[in-house]
PDB file of N, CA and C in Angstrom:
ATOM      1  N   UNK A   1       7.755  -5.490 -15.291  1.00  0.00           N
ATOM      2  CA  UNK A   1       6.937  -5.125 -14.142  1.00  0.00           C
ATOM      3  C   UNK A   1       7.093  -6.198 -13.068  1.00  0.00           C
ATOM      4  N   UNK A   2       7.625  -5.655 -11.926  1.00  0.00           N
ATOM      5  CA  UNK A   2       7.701  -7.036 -10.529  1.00  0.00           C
ATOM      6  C   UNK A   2       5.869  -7.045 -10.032  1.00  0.00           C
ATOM      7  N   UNK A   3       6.231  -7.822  -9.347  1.00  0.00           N
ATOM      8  CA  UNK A   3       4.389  -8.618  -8.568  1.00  0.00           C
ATOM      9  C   UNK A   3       4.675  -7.902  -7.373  1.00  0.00           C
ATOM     10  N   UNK A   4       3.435  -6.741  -7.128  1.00  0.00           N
ATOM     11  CA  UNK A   4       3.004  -6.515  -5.807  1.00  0.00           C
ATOM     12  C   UNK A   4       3.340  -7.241  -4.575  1.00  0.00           C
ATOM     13  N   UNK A   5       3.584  -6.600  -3.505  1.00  0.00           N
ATOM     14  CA  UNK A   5       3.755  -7.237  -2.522  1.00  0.00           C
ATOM     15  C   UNK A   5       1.858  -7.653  -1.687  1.00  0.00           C
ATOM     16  N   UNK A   6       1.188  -6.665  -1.908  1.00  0.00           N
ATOM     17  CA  UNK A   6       0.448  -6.295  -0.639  1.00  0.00           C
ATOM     18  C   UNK A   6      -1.068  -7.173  -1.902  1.00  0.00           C
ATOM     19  N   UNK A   7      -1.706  -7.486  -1.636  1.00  0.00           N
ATOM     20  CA  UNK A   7      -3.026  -8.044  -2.080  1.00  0.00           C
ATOM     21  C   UNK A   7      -4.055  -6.954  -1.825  1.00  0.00           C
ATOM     22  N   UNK A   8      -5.248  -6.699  -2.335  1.00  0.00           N
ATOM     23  CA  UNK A   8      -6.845  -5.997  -2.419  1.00  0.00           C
ATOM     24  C   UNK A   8      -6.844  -6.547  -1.241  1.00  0.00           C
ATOM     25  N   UNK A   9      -7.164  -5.427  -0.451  1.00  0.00           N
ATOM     26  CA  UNK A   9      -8.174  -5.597   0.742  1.00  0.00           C
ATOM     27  C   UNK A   9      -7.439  -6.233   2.072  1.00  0.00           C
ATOM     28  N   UNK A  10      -6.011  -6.239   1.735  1.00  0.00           N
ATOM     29  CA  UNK A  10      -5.341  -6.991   3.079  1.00  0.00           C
ATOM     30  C   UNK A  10      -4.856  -5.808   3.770  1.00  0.00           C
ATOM     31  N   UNK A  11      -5.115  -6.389   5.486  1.00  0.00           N
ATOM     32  CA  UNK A  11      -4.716  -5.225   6.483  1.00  0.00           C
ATOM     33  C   UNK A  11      -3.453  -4.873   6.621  1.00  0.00           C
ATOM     34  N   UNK A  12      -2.589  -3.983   6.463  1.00  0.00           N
ATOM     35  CA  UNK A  12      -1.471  -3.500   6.376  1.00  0.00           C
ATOM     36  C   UNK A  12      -0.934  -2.608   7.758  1.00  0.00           C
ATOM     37  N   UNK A  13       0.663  -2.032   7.702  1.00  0.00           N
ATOM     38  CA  UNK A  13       0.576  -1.199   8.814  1.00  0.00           C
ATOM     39  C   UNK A  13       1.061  -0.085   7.825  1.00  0.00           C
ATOM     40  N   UNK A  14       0.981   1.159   8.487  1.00  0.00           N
ATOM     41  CA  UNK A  14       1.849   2.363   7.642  1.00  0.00           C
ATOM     42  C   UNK A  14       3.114   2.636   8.807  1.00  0.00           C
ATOM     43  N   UNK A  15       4.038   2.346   8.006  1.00  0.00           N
ATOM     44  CA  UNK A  15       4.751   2.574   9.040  1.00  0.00           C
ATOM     45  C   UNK A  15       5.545   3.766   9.675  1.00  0.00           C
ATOM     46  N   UNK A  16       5.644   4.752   9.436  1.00  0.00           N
ATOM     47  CA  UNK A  16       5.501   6.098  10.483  1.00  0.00           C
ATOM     48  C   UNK A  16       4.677   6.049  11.218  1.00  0.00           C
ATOM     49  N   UNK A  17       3.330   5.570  11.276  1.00  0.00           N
ATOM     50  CA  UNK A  17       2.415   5.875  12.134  1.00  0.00           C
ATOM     51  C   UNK A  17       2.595   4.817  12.827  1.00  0.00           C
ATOM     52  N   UNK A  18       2.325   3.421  12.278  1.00  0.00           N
ATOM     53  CA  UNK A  18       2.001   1.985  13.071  1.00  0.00           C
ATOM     54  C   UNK A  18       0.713   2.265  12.898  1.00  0.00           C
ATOM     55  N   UNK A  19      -0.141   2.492  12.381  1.00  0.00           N
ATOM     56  CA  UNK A  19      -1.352   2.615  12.204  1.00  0.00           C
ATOM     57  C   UNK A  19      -1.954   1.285  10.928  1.00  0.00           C
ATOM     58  N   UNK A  20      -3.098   0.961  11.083  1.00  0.00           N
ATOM     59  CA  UNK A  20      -3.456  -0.443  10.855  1.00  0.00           C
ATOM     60  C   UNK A  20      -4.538   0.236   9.793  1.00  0.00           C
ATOM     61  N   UNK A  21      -4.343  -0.355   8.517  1.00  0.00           N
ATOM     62  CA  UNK A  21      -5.133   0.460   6.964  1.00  0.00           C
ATOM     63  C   UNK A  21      -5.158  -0.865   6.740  1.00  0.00           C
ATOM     64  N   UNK A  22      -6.447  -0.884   5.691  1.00  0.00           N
ATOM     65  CA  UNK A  22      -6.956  -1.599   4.699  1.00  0.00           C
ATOM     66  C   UNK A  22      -6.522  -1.282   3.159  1.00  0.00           C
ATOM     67  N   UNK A  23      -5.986  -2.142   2.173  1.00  0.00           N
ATOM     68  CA  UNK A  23      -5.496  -1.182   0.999  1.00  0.00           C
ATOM     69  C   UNK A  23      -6.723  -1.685  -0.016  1.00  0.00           C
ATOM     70  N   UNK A  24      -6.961  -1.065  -0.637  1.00  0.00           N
ATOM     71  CA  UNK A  24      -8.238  -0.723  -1.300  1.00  0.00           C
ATOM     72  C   UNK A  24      -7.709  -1.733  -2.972  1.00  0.00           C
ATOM     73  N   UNK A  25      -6.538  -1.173  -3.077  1.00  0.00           N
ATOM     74  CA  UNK A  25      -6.087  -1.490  -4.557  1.00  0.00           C
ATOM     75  C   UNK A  25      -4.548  -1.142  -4.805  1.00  0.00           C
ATOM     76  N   UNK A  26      -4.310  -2.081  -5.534  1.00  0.00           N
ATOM     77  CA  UNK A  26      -2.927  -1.881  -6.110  1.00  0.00           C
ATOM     78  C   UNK A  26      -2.616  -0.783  -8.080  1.00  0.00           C
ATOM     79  N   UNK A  27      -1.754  -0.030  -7.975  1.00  0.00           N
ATOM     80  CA  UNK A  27      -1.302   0.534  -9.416  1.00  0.00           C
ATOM     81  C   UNK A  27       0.132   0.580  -9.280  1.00  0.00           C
ATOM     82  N   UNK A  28       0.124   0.047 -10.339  1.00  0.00           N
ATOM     83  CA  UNK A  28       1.687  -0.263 -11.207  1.00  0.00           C
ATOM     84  C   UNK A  28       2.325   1.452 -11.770  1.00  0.00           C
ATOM     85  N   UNK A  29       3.128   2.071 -11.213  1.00  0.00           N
ATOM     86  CA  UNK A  29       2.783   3.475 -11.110  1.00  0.00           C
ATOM     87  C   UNK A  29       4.324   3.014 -12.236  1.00  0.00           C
ATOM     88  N   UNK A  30       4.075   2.994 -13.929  1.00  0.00           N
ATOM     89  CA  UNK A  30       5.303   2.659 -14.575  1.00  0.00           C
ATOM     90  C   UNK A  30       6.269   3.313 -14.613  1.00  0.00           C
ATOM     91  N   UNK A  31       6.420   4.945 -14.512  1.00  0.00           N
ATOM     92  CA  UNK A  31       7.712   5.521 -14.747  1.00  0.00           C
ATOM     93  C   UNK A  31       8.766   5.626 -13.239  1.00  0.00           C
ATOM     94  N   UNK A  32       7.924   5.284 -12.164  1.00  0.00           N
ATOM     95  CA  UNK A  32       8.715   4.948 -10.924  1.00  0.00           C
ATOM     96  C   UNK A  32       9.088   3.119 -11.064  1.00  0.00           C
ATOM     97  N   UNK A  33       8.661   2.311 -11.458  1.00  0.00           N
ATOM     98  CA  UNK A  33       8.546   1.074 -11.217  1.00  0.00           C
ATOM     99  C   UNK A  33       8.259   0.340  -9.904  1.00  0.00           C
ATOM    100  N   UNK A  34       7.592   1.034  -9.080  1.00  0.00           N
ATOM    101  CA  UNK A  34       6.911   0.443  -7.995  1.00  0.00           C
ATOM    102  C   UNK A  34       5.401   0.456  -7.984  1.00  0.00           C
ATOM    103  N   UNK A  35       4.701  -0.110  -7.093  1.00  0.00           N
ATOM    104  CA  UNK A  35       3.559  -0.307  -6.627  1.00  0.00           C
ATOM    105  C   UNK A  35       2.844   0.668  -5.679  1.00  0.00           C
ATOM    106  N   UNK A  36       1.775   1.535  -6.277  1.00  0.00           N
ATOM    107  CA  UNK A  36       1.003   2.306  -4.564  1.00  0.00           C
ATOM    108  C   UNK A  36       0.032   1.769  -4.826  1.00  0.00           C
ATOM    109  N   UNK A  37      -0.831   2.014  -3.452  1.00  0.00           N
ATOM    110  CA  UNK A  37      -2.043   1.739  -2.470  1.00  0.00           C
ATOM    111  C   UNK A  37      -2.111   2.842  -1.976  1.00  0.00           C
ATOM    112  N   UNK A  38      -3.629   2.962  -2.476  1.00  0.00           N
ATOM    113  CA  UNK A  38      -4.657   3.444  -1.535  1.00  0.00           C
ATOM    114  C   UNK A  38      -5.102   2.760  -0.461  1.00  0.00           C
ATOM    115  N   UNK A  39      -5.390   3.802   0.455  1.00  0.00           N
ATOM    116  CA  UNK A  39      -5.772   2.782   1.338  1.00  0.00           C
ATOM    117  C   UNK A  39      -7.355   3.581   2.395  1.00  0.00           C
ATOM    118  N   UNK A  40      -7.544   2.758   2.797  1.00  0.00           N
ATOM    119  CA  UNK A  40      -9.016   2.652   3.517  1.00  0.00           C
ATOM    120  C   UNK A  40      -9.474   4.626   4.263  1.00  0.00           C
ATOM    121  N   UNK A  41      -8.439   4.126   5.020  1.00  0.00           N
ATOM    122  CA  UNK A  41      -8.995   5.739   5.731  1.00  0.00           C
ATOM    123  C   UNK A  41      -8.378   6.752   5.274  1.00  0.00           C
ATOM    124  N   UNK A  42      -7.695   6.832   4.293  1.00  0.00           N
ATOM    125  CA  UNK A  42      -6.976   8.034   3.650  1.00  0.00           C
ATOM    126  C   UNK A  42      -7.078   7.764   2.205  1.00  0.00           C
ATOM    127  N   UNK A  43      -8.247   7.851   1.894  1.00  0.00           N
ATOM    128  CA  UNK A  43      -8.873   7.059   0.450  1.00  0.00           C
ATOM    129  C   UNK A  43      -7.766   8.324  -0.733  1.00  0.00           C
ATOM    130  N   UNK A  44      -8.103   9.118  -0.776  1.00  0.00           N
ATOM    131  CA  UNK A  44      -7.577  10.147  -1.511  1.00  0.00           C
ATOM    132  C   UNK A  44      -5.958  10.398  -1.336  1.00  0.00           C
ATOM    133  N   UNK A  45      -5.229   9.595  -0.765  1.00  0.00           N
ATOM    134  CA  UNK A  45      -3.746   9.492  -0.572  1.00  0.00           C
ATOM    135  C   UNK A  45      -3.693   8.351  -0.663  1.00  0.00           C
ATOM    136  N   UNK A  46      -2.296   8.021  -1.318  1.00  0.00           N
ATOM    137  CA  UNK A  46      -1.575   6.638  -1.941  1.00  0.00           C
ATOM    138  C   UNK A  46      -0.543   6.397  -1.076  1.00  0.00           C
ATOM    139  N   UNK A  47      -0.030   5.255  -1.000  1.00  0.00           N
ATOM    140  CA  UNK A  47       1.280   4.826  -0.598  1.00  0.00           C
ATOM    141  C   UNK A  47       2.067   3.753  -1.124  1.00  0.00           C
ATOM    142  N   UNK A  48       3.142   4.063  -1.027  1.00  0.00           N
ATOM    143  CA  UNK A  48       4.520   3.385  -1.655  1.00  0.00           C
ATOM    144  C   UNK A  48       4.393   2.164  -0.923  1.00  0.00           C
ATOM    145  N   UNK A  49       4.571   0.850  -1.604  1.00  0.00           N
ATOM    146  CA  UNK A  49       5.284  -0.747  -1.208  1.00  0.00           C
ATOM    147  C   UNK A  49       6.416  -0.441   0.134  1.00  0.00           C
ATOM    148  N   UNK A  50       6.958   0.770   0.294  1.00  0.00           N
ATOM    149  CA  UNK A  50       8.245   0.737   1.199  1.00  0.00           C
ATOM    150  C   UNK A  50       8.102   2.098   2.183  1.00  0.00           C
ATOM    151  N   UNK A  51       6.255   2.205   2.379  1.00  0.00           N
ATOM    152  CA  UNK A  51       5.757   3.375   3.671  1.00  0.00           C
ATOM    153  C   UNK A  51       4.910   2.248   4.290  1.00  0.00           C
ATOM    154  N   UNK A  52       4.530   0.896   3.872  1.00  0.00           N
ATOM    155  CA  UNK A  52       3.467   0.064   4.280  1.00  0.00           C
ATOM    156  C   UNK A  52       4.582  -1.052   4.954  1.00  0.00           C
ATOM    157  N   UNK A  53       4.043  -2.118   5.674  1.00  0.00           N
ATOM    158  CA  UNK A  53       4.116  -3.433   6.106  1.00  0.00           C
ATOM    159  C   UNK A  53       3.233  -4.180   6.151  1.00  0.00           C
ATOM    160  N   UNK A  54       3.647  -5.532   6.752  1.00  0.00           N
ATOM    161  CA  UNK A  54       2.820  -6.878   6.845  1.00  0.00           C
ATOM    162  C   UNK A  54       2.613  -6.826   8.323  1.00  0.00           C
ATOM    163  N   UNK A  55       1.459  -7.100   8.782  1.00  0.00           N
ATOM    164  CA  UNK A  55       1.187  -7.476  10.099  1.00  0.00           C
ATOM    165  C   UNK A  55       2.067  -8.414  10.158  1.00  0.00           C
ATOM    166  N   UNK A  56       2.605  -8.130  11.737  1.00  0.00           N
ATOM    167  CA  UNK A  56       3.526  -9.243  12.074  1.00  0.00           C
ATOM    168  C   UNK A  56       2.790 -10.507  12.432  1.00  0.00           C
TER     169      UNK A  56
END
């Protein structure tokens, strides 16, 4: 299992949108081997380590 990129609760961007989310939580999603987040205003939708960014 690799280490998350994104931390609980740090502000993120989504990037199609550029829109500025809070991620709620990280899951180790094992049979893909990546990381999703939930995130703040789209509580009930997840996202992939590689739909998110780091504030520049």
């Amino acid at each position: 299992m690799s280490k998350n990129i994104f931390t609980n609760g740090e502000i993120v961007i989504i990037r199609v949108s550029n829109e500025l989310v809070t991620t709620l939580k990280s899951h180790y999603v094992k049979n893909m081997k990546r990381y999703s987040y939930p995130v703040d205003k789209y509580p009930s939708t997840f996202y992939f380590e590689e739909e998110l960014m780091k504030r520049g």
